[in-house]
Protein backbone atom coordinates (compact mmCIF):
# COMPACT_ATOMS: atom_id res chain seq x y z
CA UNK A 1 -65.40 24.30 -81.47
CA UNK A 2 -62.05 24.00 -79.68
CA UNK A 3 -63.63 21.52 -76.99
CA UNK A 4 -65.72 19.43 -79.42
CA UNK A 5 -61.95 18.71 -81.35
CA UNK A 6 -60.26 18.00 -78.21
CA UNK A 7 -62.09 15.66 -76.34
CA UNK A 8 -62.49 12.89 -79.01
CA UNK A 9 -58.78 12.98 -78.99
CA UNK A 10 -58.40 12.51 -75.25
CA UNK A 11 -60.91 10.16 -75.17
CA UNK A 12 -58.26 8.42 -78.29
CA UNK A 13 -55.64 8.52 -76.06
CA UNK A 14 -57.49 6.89 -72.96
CA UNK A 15 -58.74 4.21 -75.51
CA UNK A 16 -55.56 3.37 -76.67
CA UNK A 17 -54.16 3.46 -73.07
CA UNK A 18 -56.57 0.94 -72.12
CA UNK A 19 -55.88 -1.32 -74.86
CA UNK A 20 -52.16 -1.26 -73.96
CA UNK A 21 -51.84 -1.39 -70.37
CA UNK A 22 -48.55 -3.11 -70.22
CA UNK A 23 -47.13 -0.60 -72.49
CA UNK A 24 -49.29 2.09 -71.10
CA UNK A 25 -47.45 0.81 -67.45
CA UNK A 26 -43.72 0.67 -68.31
CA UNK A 27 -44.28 4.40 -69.65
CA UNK A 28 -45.44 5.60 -66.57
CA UNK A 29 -42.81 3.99 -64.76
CA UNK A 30 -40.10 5.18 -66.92
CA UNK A 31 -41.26 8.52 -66.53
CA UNK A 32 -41.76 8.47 -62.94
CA UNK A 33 -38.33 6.81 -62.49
CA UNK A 34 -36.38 9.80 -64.80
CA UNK A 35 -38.44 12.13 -62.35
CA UNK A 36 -36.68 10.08 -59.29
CA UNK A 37 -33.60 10.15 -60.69
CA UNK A 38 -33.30 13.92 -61.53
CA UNK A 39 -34.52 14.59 -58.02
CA UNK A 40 -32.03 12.15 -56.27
CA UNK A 41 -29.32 13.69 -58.13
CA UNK A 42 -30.01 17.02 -57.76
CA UNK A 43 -30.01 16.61 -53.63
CA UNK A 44 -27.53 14.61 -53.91
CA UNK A 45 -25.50 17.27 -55.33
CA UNK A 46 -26.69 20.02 -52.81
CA UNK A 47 -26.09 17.64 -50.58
CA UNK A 48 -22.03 16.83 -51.58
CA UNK A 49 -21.86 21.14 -52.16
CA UNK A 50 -22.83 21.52 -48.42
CA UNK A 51 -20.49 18.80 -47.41
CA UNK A 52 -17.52 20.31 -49.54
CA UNK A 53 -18.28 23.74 -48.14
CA UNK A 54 -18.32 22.65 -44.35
CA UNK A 55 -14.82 21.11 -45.28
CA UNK A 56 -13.70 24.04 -46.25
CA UNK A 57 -14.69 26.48 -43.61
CA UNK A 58 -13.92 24.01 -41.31
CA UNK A 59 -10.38 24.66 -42.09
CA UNK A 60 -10.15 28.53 -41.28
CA UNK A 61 -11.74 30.32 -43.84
CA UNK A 62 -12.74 33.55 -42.10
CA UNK A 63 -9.62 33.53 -40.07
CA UNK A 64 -6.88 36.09 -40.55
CA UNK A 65 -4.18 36.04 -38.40
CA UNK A 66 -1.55 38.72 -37.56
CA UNK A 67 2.42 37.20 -37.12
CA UNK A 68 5.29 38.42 -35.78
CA UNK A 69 8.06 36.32 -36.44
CA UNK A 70 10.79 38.38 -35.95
CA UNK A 71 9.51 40.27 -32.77
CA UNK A 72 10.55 44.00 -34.45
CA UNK A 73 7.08 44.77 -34.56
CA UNK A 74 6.42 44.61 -30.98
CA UNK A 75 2.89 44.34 -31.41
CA UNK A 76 0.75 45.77 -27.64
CA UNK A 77 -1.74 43.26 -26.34
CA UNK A 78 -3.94 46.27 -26.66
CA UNK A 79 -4.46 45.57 -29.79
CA UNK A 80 -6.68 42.38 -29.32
CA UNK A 81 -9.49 44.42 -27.68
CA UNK A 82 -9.08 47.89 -30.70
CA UNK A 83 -9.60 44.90 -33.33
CA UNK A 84 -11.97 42.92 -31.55
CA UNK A 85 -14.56 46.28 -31.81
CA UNK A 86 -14.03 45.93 -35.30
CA UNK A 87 -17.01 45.70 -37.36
CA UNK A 88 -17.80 41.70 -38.43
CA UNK A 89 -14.97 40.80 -35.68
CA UNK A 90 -17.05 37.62 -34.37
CA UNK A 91 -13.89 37.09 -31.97
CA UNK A 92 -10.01 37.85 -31.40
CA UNK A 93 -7.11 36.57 -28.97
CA UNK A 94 -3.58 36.82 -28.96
CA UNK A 95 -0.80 35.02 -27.85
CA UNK A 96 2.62 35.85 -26.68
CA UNK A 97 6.16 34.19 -27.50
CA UNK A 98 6.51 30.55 -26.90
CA UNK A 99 8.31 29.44 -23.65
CA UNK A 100 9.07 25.58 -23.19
CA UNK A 101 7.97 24.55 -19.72
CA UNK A 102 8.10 21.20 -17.96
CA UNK A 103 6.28 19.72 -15.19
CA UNK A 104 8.37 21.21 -12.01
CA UNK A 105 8.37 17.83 -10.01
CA UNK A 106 10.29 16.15 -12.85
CA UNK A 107 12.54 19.02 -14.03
CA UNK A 108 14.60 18.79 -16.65
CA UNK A 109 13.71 15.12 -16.91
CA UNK A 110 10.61 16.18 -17.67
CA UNK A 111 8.89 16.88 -21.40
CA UNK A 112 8.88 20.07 -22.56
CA UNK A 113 6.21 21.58 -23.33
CA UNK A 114 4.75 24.96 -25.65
CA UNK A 115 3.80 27.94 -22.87
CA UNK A 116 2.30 31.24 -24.37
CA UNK A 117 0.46 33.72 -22.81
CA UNK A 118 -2.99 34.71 -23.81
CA UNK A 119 -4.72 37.94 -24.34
CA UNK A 120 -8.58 38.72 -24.84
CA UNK A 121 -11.06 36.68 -23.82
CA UNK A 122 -11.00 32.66 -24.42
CA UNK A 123 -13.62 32.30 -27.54
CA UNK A 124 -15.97 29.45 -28.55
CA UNK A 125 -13.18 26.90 -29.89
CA UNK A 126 -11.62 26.55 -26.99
CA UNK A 127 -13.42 24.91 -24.62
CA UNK A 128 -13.03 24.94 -20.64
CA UNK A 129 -12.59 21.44 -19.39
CA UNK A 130 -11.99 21.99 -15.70
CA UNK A 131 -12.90 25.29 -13.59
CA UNK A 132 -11.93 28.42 -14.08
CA UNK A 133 -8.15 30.70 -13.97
CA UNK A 134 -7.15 33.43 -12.53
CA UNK A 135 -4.55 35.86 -13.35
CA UNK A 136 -1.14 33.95 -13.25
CA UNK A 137 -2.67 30.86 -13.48
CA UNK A 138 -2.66 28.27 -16.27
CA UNK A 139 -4.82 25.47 -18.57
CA UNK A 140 -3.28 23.31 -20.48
CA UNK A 141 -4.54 21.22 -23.32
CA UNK A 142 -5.16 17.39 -23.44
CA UNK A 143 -1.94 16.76 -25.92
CA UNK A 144 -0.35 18.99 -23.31
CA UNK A 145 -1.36 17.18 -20.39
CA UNK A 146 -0.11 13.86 -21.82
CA UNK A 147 3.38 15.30 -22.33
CA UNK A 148 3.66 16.66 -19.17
CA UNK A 149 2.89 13.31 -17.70
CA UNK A 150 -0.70 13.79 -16.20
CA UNK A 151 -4.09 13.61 -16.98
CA UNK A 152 -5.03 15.64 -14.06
CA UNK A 153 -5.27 19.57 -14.98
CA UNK A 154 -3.48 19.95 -11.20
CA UNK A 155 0.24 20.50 -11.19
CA UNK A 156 2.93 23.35 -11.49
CA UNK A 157 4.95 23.98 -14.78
CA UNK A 158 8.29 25.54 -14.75
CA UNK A 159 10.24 27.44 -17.86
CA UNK A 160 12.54 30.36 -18.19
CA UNK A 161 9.68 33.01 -17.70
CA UNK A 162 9.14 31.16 -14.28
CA UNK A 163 6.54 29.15 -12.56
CA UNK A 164 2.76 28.87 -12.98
CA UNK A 165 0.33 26.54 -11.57
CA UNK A 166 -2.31 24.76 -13.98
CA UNK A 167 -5.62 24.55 -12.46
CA UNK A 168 -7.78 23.82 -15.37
CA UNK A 169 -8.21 21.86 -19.21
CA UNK A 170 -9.53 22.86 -22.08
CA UNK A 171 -9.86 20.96 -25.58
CA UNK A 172 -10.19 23.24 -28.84
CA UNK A 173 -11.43 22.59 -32.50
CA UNK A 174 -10.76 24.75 -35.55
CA UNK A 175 -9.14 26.79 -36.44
CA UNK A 176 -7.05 27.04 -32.48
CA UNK A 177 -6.83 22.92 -32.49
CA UNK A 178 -3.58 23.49 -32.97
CA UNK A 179 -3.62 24.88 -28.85
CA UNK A 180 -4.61 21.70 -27.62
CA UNK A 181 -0.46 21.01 -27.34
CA UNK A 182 -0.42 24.23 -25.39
CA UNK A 183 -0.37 25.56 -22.22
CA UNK A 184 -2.24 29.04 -21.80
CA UNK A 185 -1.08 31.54 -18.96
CA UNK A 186 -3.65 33.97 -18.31
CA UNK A 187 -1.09 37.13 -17.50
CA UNK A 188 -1.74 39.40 -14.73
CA UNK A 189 -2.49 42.88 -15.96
CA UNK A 190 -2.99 44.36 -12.63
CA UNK A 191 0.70 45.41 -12.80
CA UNK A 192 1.89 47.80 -15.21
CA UNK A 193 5.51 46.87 -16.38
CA UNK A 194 8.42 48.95 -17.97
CA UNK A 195 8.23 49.29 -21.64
CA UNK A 196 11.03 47.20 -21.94
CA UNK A 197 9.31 44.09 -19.62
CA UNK A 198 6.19 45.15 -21.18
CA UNK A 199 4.35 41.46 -22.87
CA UNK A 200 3.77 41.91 -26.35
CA UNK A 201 2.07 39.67 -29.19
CA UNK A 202 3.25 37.35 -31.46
CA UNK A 203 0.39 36.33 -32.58
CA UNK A 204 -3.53 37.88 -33.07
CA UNK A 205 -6.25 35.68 -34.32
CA UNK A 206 -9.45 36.89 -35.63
CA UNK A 207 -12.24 35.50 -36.63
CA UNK A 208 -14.38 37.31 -39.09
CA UNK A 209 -18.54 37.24 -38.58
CA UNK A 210 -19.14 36.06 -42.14
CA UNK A 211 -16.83 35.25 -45.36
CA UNK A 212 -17.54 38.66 -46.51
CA UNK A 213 -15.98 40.42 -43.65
CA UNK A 214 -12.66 38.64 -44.25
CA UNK A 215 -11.73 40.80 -46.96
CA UNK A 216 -12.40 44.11 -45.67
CA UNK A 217 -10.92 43.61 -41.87
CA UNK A 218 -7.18 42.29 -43.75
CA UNK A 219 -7.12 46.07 -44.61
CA UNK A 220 -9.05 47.22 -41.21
CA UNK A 221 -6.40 45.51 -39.16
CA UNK A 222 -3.78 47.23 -39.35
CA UNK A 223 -5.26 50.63 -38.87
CA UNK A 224 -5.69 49.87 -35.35
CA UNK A 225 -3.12 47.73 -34.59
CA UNK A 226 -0.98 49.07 -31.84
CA UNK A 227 2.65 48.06 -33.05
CA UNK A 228 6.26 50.37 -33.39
CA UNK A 229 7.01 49.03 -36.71
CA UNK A 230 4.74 47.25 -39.57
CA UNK A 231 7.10 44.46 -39.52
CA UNK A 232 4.47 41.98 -39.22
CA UNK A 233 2.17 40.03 -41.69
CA UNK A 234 -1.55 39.76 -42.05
CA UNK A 235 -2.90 36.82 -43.69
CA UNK A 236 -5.95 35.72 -44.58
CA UNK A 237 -7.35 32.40 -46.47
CA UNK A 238 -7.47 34.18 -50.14
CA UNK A 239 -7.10 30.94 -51.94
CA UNK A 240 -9.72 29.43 -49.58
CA UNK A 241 -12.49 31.97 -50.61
CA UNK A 242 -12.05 31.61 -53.90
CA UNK A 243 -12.18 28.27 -53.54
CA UNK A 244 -15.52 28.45 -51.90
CA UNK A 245 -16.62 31.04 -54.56
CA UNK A 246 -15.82 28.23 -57.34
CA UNK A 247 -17.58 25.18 -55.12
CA UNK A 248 -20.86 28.11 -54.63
CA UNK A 249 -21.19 29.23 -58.57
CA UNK A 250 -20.99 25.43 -59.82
């Protein structure tokens, strides 16, 4: 009963369609253009959410990062490799305090230049232009090069902590770009030194494995970091994440 009611109406609707084809037409092509449209849109939002969230992490969002600024803490470079075993640690380096240094066949007419001395291995963002260190040795980064009056990653700086040779390049990207204005000493840790001689950090980066891990390593941190006061800061890219939360849920 239910078929014998329905198909006189379809067979209606087909007669009608046929007696109306231009009208029939511009239906079907309104409908299959508001089917285009929504579908356009919609990737083209997916497609301006992935952009916005690449800018975003782009910019350090699973990076917290350790500071000493007033050097009480006194912060052992030990403490790069306890927090780099860390649990959703993807990677960690330190740095010492800043020394200016100059390129020794000008002198003091020379630039100066940002020296620090790093700790841990050299991870992903900075990348090894030229061939490798050794211990007492140094890279320096293009921006660093250019003030020191070379291109050439082959010359010997001078500063108050003394002399080093640099026998390599590297150029970085986020979140250590900031390095590429940097020369890097690799120290010698062959030689123990007295506690008071004894390099400390002033700086520990670490990069977290996923956005999730930031959270919980700003409060694993300082559990094993090897310091004689807690005169230091930990910071991490709070506003960032919920940023990226907000950019996620709309």
């Amino acid at each position: 009963m239910l078929v014998g009611s329905v198909l006189p109406r379809f067979h209606e609707g087909v007669a009608v369609a046929r007696s109306q084809p231009v009208a029939s037409t511009v239906a079907a092509l309104i409908v299959g253009a508001v089917c285009a449209v929504i579908l356009a849109t919609t990737g083209q939002a997916a497609a301006t959410e992935a952009r916005v969230l690449r800018s975003i992490d782009e910019v350090g969002i699973r990076t917290v990062v350790v500071r000493d600024p007033t050097g009480q803490a006194r912060i052992d470079p030990g403490s790069v490799e306890a927090v780099a075993r860390l649990p959703g640690v993807e990677w960690a380096i330190g740095f010492g305090p800043v020394d200016d240094v100059r390129n020794a066949e000008l002198g003091d007419a020379g630039n100066p230049v940002p020296s620090r001395t790093f700790f841990g291995s050299l991870p992903a963002p900075v990348n090894l232009t030229e061939r490798e260190y050794a211990k007492d040795q140094a890279i320096a980064g293009p921006d660093a090069l250019a003030s020191l009056g070379t291109s050439q990653p082959a010359l010997g700086v001078t500063g108050s902590s003394g002399e080093a040779a640099v026998v390599g390049g590297f150029d970085a990207s986020a979140p250590l770009d900031f390095l590429d204005g940097n020369v890097l000493v690799a120290p010698d840790r062959s030689q123990p030194l007295p506690t008071g001689l004894a390099p400390v950090l002033d700086e520990l980066y670490v990069q977290a494995e996923a956005v999730e891990d930031v959270e919980v390593l700003t409060r694993a941190i300082p559990a094993v970091l090897r310091s004689q006061t807690t005169q230091y800061s930990v910071e991490s890219p709070s506003e960032l994440i919920r940023l990226r939360k907000v950019v996620e849920s709309d």
